[in-house]
N, C-alpha and C. Protein backbone atom coordinates (compact mmCIF):
# COMPACT_ATOMS: atom_id res chain seq x y z
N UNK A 1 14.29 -4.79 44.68
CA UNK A 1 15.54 -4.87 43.96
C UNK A 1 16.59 -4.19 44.82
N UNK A 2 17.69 -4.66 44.98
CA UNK A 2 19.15 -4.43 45.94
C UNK A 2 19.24 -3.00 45.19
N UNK A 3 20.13 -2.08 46.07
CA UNK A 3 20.71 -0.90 45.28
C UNK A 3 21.94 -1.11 44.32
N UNK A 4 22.61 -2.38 44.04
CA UNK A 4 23.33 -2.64 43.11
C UNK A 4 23.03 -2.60 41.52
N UNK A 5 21.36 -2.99 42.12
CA UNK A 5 20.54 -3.73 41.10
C UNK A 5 19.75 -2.63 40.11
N UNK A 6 19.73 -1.79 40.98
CA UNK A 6 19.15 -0.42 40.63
C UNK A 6 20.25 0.54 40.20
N UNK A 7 21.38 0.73 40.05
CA UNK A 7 22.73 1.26 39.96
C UNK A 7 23.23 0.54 38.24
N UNK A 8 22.71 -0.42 38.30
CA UNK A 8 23.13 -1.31 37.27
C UNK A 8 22.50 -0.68 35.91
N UNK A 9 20.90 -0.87 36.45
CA UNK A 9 19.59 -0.23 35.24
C UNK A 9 19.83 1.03 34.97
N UNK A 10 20.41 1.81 35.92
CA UNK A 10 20.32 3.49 35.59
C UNK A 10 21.97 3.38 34.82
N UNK A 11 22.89 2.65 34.72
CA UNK A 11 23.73 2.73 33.94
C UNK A 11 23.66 2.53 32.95
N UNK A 12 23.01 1.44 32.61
CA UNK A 12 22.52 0.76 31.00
C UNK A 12 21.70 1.83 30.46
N UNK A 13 20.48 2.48 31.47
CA UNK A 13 19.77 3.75 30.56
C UNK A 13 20.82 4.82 30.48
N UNK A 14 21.43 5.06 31.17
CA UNK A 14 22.11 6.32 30.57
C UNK A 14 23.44 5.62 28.80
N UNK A 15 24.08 4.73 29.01
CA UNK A 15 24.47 4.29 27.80
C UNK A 15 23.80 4.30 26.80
N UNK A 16 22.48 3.68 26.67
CA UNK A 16 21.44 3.71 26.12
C UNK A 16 21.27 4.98 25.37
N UNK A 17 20.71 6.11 26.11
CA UNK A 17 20.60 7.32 25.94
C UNK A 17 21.98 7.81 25.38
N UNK A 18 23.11 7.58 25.80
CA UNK A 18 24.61 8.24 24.56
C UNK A 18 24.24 7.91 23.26
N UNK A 19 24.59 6.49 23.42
CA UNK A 19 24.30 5.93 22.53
C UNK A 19 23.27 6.51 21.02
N UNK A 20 22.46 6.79 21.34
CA UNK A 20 20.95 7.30 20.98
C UNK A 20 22.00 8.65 20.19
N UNK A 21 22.06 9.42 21.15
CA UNK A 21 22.66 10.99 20.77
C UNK A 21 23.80 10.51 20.23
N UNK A 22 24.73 9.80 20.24
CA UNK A 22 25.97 9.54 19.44
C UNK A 22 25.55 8.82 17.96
N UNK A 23 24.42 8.20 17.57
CA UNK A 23 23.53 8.02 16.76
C UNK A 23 23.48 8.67 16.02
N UNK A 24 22.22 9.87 16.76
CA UNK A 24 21.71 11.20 15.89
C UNK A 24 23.15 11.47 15.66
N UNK A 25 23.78 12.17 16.57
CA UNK A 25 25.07 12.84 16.06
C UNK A 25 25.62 12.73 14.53
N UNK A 26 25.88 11.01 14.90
CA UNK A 26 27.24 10.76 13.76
C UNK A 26 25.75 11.17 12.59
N UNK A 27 24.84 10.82 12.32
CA UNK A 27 23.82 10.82 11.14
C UNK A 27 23.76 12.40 11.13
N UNK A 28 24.01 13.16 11.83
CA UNK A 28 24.32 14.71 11.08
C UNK A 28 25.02 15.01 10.86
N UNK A 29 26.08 14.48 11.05
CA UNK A 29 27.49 15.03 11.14
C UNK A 29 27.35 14.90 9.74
N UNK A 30 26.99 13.90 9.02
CA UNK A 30 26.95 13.73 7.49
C UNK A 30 27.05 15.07 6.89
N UNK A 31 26.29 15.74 7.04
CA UNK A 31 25.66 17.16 6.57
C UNK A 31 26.38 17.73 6.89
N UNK A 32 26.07 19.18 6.29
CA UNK A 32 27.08 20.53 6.47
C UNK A 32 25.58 21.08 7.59
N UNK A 33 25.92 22.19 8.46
CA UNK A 33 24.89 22.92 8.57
C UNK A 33 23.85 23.56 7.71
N UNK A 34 24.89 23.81 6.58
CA UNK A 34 24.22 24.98 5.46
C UNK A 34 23.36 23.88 4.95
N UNK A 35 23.38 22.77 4.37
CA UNK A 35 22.38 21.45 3.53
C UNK A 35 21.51 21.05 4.83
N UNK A 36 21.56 21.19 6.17
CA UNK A 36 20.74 20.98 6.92
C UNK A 36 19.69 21.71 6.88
N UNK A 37 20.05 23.10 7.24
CA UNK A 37 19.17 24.57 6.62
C UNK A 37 19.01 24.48 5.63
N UNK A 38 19.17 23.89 4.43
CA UNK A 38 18.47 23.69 2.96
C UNK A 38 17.13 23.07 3.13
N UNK A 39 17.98 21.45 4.02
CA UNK A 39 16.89 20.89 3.44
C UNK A 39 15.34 21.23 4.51
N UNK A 40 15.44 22.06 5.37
CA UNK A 40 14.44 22.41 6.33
C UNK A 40 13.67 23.97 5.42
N UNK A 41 14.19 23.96 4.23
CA UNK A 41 13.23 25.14 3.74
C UNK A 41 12.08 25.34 3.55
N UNK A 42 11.25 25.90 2.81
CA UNK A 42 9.71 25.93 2.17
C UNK A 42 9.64 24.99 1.10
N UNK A 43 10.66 24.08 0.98
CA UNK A 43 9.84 23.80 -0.95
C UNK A 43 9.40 22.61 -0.85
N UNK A 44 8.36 22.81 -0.91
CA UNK A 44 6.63 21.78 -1.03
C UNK A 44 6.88 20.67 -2.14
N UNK A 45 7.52 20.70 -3.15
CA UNK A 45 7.38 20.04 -3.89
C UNK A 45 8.66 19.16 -3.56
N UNK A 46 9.73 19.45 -3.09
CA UNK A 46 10.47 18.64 -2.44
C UNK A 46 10.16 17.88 -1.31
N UNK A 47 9.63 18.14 -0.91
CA UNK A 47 8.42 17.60 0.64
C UNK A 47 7.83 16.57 0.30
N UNK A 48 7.14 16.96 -1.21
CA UNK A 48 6.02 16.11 -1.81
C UNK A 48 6.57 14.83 -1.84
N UNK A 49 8.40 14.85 -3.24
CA UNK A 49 8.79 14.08 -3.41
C UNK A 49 9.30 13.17 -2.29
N UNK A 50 9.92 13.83 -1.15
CA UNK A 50 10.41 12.92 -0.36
C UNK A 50 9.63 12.16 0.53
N UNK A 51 8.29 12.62 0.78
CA UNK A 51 6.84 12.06 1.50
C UNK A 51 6.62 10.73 0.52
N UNK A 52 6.44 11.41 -1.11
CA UNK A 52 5.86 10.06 -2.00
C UNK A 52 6.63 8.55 -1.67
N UNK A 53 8.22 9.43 -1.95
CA UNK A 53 9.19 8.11 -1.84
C UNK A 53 8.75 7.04 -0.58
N UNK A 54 8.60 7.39 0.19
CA UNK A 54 7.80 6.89 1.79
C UNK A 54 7.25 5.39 1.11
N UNK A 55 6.17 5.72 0.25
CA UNK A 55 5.44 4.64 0.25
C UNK A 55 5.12 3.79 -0.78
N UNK A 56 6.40 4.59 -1.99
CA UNK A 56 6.45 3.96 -3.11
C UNK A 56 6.66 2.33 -3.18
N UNK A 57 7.52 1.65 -2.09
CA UNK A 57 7.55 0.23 -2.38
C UNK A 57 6.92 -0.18 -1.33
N UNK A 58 5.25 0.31 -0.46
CA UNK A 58 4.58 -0.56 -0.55
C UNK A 58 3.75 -1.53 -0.83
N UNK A 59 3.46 -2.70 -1.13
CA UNK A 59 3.03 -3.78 -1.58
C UNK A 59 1.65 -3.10 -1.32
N UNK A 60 0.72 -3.70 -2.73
CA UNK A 60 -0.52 -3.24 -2.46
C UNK A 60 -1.39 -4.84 -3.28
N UNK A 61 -2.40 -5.10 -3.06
CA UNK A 61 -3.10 -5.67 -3.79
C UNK A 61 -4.18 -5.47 -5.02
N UNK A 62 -4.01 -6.10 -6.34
CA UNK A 62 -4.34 -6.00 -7.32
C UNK A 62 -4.94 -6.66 -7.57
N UNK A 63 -6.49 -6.79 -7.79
CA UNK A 63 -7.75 -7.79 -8.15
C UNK A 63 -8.41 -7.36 -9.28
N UNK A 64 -8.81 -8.35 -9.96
CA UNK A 64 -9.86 -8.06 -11.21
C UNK A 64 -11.49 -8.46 -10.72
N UNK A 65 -12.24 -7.97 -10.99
CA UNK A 65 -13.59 -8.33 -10.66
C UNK A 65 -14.12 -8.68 -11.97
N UNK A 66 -14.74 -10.24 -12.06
CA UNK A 66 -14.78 -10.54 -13.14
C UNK A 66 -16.61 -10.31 -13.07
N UNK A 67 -17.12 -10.26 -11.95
CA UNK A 67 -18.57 -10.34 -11.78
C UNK A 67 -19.06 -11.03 -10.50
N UNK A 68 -20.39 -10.65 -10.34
CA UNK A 68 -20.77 -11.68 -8.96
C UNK A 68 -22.29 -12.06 -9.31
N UNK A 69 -22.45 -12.42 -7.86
CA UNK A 69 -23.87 -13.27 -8.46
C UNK A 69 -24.18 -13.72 -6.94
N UNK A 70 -25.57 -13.76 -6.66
CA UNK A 70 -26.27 -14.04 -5.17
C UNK A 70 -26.84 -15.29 -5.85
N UNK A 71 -26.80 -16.93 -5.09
CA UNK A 71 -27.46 -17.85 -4.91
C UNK A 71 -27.57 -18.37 -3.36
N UNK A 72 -28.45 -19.16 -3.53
CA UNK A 72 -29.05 -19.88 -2.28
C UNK A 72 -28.20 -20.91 -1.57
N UNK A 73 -28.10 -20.70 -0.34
CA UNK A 73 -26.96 -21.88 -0.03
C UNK A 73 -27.45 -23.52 -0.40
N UNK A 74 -28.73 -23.64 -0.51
CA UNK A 74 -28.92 -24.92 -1.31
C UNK A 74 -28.44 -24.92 -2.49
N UNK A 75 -28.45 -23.87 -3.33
CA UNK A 75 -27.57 -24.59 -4.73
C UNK A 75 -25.92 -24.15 -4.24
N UNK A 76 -25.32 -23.31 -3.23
CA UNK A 76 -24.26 -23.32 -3.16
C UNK A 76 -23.78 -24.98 -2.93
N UNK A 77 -24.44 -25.32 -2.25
CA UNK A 77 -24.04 -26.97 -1.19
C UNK A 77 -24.25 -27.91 -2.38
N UNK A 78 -25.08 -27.78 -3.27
CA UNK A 78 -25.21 -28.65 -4.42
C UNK A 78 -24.34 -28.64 -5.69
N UNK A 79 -23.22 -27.42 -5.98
CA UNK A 79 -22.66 -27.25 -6.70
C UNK A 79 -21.69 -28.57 -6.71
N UNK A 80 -21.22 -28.97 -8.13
CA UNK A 80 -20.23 -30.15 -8.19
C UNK A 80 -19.23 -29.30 -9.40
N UNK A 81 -18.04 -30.67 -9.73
CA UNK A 81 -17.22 -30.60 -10.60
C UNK A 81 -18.34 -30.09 -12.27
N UNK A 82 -17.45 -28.77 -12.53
CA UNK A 82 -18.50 -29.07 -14.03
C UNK A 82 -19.22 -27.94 -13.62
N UNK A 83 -20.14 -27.40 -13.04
CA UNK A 83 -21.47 -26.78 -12.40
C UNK A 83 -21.11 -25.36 -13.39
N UNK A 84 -22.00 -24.39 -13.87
CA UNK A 84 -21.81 -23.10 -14.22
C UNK A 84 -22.23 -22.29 -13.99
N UNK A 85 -21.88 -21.19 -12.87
CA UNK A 85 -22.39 -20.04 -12.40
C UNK A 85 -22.45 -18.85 -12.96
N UNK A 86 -23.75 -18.13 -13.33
CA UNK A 86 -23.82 -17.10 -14.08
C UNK A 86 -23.32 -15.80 -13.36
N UNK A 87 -23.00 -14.82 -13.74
CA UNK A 87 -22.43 -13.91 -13.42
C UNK A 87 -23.10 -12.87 -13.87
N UNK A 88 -23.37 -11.51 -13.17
CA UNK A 88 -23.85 -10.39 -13.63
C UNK A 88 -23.45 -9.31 -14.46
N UNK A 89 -22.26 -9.70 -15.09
CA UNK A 89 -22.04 -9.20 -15.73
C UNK A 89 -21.65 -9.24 -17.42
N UNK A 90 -21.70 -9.19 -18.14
CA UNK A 90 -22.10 -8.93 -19.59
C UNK A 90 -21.21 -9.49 -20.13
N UNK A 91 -20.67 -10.28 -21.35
CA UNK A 91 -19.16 -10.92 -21.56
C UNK A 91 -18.57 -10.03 -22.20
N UNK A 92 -19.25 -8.41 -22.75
CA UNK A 92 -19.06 -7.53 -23.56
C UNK A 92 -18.05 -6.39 -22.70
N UNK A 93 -18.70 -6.35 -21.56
CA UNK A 93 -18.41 -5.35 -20.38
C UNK A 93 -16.59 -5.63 -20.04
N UNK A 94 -16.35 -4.38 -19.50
CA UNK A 94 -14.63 -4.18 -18.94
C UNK A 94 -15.09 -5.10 -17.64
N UNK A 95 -13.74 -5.71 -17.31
CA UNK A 95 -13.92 -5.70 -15.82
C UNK A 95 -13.12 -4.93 -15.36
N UNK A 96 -13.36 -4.87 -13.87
CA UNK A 96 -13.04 -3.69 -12.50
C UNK A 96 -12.04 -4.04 -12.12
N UNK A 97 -10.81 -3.26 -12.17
CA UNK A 97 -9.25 -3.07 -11.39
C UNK A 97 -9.91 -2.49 -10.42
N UNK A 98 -9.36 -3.38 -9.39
CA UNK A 98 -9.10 -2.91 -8.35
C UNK A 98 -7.88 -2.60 -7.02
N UNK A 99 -7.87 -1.74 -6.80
CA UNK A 99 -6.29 -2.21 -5.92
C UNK A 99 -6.80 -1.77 -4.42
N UNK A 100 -6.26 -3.15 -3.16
CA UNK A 100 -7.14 -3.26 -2.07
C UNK A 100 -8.44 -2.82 -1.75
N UNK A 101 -8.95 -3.32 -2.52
CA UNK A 101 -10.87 -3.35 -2.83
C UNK A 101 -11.48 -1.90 -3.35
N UNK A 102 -10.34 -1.00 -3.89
CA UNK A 102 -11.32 0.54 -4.27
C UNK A 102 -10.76 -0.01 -5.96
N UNK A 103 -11.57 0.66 -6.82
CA UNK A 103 -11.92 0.59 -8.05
C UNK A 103 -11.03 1.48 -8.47
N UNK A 104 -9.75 1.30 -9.24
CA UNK A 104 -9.35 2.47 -10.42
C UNK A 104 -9.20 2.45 -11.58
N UNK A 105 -9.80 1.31 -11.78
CA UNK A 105 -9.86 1.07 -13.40
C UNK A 105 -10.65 0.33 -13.72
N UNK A 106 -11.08 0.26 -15.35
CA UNK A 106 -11.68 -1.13 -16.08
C UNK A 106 -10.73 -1.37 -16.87
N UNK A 107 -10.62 -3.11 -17.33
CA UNK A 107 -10.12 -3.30 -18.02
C UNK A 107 -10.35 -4.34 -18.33
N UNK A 108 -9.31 -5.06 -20.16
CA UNK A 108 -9.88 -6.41 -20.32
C UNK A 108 -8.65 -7.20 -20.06
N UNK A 109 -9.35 -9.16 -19.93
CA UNK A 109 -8.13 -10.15 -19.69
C UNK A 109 -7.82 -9.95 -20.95
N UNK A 110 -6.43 -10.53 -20.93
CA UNK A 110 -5.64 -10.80 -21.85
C UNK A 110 -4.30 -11.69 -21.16
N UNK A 111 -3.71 -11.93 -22.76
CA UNK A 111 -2.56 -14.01 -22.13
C UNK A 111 -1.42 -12.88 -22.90
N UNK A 112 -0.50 -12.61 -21.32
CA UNK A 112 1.29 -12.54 -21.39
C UNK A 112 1.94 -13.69 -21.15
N UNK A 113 2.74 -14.10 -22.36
CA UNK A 113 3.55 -15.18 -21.44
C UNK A 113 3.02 -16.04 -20.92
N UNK A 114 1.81 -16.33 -21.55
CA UNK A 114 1.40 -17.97 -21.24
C UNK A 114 0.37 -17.88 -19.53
N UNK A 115 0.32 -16.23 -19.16
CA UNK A 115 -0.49 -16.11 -18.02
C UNK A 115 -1.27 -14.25 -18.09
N UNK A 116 -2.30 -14.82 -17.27
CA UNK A 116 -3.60 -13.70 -17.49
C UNK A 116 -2.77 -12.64 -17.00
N UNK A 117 -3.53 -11.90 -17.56
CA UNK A 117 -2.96 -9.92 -17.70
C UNK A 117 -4.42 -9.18 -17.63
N UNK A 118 -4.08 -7.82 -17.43
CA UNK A 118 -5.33 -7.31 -18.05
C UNK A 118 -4.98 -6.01 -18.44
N UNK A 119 -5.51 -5.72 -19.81
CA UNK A 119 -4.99 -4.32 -20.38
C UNK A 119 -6.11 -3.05 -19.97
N UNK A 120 -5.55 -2.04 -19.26
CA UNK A 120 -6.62 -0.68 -18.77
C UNK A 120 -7.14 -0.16 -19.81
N UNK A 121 -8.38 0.07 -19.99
CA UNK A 121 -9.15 0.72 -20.82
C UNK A 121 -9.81 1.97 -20.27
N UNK A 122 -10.03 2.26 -19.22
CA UNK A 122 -10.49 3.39 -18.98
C UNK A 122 -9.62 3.43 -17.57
N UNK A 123 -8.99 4.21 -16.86
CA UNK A 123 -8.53 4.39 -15.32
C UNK A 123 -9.57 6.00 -14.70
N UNK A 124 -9.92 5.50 -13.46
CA UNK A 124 -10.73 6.09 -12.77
C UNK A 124 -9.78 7.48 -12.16
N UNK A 125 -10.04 8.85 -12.36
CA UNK A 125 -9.04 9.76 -12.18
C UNK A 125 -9.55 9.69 -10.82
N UNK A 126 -8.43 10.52 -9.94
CA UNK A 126 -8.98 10.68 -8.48
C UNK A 126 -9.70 11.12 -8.04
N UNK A 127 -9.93 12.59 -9.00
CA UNK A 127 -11.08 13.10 -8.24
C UNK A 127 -12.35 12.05 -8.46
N UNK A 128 -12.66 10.87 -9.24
CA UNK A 128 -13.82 10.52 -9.30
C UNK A 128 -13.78 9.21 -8.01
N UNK A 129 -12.50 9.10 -7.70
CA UNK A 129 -12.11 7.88 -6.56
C UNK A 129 -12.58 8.94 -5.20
N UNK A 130 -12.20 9.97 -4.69
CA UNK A 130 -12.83 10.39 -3.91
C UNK A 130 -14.07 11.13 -3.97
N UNK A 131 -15.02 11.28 -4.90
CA UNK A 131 -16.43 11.23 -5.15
C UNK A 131 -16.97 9.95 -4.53
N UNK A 132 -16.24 8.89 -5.02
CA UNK A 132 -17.32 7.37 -4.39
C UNK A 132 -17.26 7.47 -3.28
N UNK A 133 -15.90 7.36 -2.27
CA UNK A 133 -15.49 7.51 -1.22
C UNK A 133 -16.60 8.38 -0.14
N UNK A 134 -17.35 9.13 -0.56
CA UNK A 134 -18.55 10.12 0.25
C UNK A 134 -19.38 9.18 0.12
């Protein structure tokens, strides 16, 4: 690369880099010093809240486990329109909330609005979610 060429790149990084600090800057300038030093104090529970907020609107997945069941890939391959697969579990029994495959609840279906729901009947407290987890 020519020394023009190289003169060129080290200009764009140093803009770059203002840029950056004129950034941070103007985003403190917001603040007083004194609310800067506030908000860098001890209080944990403010920590907590502003950590929780973090991840409050991430999207998570919500599954019901209605039951399962082991067959043979010969009757899998033979299954047709109509066919009825038994399930291991009881028609009496909750089924399993789950959110991205860990268990925190049972509960039963039920029809909102013309589409399946399911109401919690028991929710799994945490400490018993990190008991399974071992």
């Amino acid at each position: 690369m020519d020394t023009k060429g190289k003169q060129d790149m080290t200009e764009t990084a140093e803009n770059d880099d203002q840029a950056l600090a004129q950034d941070s800057g103007a985003e403190n300038s917001k603040y007083s010093p004194e609310e800067l030093a506030a908000d860098s104090g001890n209080d944990d529970v403010a920590k907590a809240d502003i950590n929780l907020d973090l991840v409050l609107d991430i999207p998570v997945d919500i599954s019901l486990r209605v039951g399962s069941t082991d067959i043979s890939i010969r009757d899998l391959v033979s299954l047709v329109e109509g066919s009825v697969i038994a399930l291991d579990r009881e028609a009496d029994q909750s089924m399993e909330v789950l959110v991205n495959g860990t268990l925190i609840a049972h509960g039963e279906i039920v029809v909102v609005d013309n589409r399946f729901g399911v109401r919690l009947t028991d929710v799994i407290s945490p400490a018993e979610r990190i008991e399974k987890l071992n």
